[in-house]
C-alpha atoms as a PDB file:
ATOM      1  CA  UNK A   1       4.415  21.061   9.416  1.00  0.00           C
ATOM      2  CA  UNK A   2       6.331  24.286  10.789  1.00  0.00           C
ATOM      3  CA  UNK A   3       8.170  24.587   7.728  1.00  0.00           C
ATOM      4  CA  UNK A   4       6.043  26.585   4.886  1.00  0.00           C
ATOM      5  CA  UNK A   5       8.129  25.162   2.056  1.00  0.00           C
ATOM      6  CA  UNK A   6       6.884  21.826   2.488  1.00  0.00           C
ATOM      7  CA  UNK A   7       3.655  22.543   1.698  1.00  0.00           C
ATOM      8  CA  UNK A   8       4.557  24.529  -1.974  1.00  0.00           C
ATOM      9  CA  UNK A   9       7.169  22.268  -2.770  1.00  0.00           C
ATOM     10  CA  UNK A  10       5.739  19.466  -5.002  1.00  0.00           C
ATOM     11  CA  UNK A  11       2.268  19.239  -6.743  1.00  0.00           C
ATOM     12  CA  UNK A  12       2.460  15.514  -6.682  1.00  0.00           C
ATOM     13  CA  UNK A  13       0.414  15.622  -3.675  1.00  0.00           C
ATOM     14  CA  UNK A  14      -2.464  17.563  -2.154  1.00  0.00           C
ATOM     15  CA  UNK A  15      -0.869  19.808   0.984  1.00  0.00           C
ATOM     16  CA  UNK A  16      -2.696  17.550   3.565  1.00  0.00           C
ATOM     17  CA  UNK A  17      -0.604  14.406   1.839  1.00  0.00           C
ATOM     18  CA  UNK A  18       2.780  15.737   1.357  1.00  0.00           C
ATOM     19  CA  UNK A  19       2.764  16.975   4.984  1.00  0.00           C
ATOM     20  CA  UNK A  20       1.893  13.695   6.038  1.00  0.00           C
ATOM     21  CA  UNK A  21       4.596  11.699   3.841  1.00  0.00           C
ATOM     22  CA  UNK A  22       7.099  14.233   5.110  1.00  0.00           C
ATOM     23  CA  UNK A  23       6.502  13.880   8.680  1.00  0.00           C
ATOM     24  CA  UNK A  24       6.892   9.688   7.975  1.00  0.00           C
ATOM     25  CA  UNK A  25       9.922  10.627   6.320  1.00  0.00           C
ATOM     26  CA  UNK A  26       9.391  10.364   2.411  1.00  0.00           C
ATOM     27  CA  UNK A  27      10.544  13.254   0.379  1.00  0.00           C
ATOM     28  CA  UNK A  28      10.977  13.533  -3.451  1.00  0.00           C
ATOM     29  CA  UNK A  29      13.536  11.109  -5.063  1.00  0.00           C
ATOM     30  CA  UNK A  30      13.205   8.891  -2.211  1.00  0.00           C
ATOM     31  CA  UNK A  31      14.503   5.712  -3.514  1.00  0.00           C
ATOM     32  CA  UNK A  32      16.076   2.840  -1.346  1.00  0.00           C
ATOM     33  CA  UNK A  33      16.238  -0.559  -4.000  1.00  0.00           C
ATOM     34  CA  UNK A  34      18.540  -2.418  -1.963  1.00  0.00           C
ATOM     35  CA  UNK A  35      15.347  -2.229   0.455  1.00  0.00           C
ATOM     36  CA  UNK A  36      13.417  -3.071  -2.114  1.00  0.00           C
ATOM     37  CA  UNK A  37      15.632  -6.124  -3.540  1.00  0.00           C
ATOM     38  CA  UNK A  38      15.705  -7.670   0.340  1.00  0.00           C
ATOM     39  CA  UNK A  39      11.959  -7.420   0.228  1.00  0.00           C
ATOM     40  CA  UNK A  40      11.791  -9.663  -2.914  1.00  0.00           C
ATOM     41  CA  UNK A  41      14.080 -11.912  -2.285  1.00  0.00           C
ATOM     42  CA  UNK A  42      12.279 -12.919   1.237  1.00  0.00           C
ATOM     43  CA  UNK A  43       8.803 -12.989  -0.319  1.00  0.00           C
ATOM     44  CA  UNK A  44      10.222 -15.061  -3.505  1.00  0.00           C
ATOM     45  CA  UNK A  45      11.561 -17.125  -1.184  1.00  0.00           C
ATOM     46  CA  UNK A  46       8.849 -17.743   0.993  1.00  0.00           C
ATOM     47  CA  UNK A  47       5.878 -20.825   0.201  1.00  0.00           C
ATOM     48  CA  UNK A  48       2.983 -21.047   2.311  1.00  0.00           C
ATOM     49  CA  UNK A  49       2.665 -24.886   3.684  1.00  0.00           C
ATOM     50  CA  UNK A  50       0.439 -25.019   1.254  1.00  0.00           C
ATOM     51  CA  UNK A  51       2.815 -23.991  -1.408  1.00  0.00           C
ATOM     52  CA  UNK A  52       1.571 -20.650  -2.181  1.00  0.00           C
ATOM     53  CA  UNK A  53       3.875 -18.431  -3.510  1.00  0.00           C
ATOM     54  CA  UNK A  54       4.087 -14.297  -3.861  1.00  0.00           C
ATOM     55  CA  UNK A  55       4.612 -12.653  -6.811  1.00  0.00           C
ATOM     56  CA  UNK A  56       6.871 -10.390  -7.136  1.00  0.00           C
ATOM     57  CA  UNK A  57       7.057  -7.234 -10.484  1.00  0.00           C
ATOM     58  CA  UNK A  58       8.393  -3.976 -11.094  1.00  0.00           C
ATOM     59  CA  UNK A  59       5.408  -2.156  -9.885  1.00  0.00           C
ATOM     60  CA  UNK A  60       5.402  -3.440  -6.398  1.00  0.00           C
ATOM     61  CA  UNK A  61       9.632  -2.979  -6.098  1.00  0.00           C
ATOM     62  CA  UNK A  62       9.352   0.271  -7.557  1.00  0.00           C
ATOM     63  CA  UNK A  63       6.447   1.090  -4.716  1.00  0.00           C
ATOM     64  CA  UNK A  64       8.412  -0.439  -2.289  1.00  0.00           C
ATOM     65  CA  UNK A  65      11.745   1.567  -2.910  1.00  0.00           C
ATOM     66  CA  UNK A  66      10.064   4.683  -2.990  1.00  0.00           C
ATOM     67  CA  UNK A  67       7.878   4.478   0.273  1.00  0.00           C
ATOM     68  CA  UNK A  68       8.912   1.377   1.737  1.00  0.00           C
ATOM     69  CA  UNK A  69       9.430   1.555   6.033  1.00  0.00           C
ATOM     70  CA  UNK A  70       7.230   4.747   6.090  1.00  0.00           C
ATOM     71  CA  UNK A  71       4.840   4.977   8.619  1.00  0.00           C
ATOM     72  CA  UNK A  72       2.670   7.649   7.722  1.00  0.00           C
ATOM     73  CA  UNK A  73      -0.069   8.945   9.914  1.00  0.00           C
ATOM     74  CA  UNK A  74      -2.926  11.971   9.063  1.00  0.00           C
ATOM     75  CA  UNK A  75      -3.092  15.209  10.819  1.00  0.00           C
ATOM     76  CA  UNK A  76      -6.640  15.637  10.018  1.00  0.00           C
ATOM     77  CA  UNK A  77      -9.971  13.596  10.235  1.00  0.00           C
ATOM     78  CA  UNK A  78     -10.977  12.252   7.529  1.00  0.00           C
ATOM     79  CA  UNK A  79     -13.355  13.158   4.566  1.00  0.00           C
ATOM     80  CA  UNK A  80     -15.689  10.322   4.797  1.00  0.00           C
ATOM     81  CA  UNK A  81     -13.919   7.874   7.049  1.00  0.00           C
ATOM     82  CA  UNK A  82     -11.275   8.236   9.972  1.00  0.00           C
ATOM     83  CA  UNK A  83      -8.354   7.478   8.281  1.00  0.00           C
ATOM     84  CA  UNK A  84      -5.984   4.679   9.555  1.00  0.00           C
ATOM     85  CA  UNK A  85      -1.919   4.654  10.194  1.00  0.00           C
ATOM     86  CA  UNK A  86      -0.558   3.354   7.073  1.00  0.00           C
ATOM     87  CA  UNK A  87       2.556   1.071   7.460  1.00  0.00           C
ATOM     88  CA  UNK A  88       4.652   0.293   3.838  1.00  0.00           C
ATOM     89  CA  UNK A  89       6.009  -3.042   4.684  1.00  0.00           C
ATOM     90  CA  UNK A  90       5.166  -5.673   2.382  1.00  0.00           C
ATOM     91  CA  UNK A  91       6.712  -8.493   4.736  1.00  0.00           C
ATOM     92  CA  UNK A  92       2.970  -7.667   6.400  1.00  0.00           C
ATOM     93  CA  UNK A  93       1.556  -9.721   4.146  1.00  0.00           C
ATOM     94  CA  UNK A  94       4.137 -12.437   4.046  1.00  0.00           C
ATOM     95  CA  UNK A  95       2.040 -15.050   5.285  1.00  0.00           C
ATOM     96  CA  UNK A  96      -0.826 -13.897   2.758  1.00  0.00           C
ATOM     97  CA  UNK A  97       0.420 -15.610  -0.308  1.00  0.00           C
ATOM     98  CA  UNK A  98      -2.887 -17.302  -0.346  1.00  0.00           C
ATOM     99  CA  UNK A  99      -4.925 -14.849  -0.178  1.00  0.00           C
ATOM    100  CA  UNK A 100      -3.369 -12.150  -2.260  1.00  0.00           C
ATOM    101  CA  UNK A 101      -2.875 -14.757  -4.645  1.00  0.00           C
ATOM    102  CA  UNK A 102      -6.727 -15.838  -4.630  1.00  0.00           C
ATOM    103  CA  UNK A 103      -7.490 -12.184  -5.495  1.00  0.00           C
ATOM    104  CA  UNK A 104      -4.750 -11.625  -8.488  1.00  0.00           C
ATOM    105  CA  UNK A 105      -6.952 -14.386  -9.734  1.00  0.00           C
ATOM    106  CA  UNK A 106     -10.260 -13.071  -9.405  1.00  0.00           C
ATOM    107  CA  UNK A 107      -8.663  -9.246 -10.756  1.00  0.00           C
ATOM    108  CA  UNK A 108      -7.196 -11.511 -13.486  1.00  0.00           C
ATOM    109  CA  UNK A 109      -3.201 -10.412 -12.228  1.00  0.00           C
ATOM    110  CA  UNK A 110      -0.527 -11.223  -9.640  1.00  0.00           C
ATOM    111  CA  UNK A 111      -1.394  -8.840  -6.610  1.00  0.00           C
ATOM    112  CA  UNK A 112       1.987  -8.169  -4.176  1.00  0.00           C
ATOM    113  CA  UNK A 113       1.573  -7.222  -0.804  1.00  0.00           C
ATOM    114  CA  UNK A 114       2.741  -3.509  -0.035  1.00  0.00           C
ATOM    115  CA  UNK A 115       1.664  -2.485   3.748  1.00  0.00           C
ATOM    116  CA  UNK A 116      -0.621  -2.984   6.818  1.00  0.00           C
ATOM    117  CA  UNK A 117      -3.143  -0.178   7.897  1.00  0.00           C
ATOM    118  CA  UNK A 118      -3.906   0.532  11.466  1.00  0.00           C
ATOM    119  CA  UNK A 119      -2.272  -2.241  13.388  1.00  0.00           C
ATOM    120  CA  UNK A 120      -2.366  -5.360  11.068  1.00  0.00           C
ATOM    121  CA  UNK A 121      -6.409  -4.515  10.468  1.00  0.00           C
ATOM    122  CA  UNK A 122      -5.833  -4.616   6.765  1.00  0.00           C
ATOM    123  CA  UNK A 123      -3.191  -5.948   4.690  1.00  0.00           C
ATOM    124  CA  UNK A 124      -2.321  -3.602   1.534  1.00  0.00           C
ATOM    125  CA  UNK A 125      -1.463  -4.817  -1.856  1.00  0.00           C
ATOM    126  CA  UNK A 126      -0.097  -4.211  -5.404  1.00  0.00           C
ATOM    127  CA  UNK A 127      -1.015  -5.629  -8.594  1.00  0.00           C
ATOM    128  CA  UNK A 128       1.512  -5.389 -11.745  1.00  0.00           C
ATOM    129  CA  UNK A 129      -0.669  -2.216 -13.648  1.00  0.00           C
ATOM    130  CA  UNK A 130       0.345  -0.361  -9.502  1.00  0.00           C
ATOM    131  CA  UNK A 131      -3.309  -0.697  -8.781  1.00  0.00           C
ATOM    132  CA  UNK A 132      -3.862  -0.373  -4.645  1.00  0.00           C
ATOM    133  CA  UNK A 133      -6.062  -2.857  -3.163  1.00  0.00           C
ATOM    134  CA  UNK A 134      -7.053  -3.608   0.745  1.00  0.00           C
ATOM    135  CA  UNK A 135      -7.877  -6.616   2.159  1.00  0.00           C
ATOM    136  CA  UNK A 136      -9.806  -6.948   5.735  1.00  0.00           C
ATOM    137  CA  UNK A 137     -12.132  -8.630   7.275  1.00  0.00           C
ATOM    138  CA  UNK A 138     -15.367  -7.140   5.910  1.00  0.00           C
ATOM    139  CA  UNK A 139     -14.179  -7.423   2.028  1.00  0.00           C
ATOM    140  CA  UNK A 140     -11.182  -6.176  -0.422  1.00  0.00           C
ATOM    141  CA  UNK A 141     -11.445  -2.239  -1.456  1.00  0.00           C
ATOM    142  CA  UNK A 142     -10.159  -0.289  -4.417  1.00  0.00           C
ATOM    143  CA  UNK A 143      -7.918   2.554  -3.577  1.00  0.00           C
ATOM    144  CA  UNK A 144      -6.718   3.777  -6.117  1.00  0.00           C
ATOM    145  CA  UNK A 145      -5.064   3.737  -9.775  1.00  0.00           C
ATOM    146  CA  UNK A 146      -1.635   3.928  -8.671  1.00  0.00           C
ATOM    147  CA  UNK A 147      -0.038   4.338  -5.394  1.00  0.00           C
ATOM    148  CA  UNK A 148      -0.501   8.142  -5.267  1.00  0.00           C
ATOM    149  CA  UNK A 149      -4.058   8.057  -5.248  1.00  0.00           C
ATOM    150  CA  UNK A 150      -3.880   5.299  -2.949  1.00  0.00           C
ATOM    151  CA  UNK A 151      -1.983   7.371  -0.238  1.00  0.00           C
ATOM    152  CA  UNK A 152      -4.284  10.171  -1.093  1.00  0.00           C
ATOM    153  CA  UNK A 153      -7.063   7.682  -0.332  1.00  0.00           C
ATOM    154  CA  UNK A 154      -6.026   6.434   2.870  1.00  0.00           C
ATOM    155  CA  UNK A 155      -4.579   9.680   4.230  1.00  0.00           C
ATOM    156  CA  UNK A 156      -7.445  11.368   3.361  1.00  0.00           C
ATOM    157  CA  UNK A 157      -9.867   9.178   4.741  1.00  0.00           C
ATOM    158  CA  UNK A 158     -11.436   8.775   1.854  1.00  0.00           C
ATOM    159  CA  UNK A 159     -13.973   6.164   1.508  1.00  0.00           C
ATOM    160  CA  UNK A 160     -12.723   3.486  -1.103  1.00  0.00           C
ATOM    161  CA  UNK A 161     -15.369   1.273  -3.720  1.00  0.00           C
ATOM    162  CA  UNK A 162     -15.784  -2.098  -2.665  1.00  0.00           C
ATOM    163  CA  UNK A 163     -14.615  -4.804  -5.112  1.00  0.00           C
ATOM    164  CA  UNK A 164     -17.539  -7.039  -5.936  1.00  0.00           C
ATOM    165  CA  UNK A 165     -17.070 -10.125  -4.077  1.00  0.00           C
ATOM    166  CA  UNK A 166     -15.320 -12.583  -6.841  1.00  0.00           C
ATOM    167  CA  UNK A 167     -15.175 -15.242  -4.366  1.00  0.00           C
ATOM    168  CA  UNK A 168     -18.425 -15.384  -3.631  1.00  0.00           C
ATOM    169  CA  UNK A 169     -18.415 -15.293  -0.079  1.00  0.00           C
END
């Protein structure tokens, strides 16, 4: 934020998002796969009493080693909505094998979770093309193609498409 360098130093991300990765901690070539690796081994591990299990892929590890433990807040209001404190966790969802699994079936993939946003409102997730879901109460949302332009999404405040209800509820 007081540094100018920060904002000219990567193109990845618009200014308003690279400040606000930086100031969670996340620079360029951030990469922590021993992280990573604990978080798959406790969500391959873990069944639901059910028996639901999470699925686990290179997209979500690779997501998880590069921005896993952030918390990253926005300086700014958002553009359409007020955007939300974005935890990178994916033990979040660990008791939402369920669930995430219900909607890798109706998105015809495995979804992993990734994160929480706000405090536990909405559980983030991954599917194995990096796609960026969120799941709350009101419905799941799109946001974005990869995790980039979910981040940009979220940080922005940028309101995200609704997925049509496959469930039917």
């Amino acid at each position: 934020m007081h540094d100018r360098q920060q904002h000219t130093s990567t193109t990845r991300f618009s200014v308003a998002v690279d400040a606000a990765l930086r100031e969670a901690g996340w620079q360029p070539g951030r990469w922590d796969i021993r992280q990573a690796e604990e978080w798959a081994d406790a969500l391959r591990s873990h069944a639901s009493p059910a028996g639901h299990r999470h699925a686990v892929f290179p997209a979500a590890v690779e997501a998880w080693a590069e921005f896993g433990g952030l918390r990253i807040t926005a300086a700014a209001p958002g553009r359409h909505i007020a955007p939300t404190a974005v935890r990178i966790d994916p033990l979040s969802g660990l008791h939402l094998a369920r669930t995430l699994g219900d909607l890798g079936r109706a998105l015809e993939t495995e979804v992993s979770p990734l994160g929480a946003e706000g405090e536990e409102q909405a559980v983030l997730a991954i599917d194995t093309e990096g796609r960026v879901y969120s799941i709350d109460h009101t419905g799941d949302w799109f946001l974005g193609q990869d995790i980039d332009e979910a981040l940009t999404t979220l940080v922005t405040g940028t309101q995200p498409p609704r997925l049509a209800s496959p469930s039917g509820v």
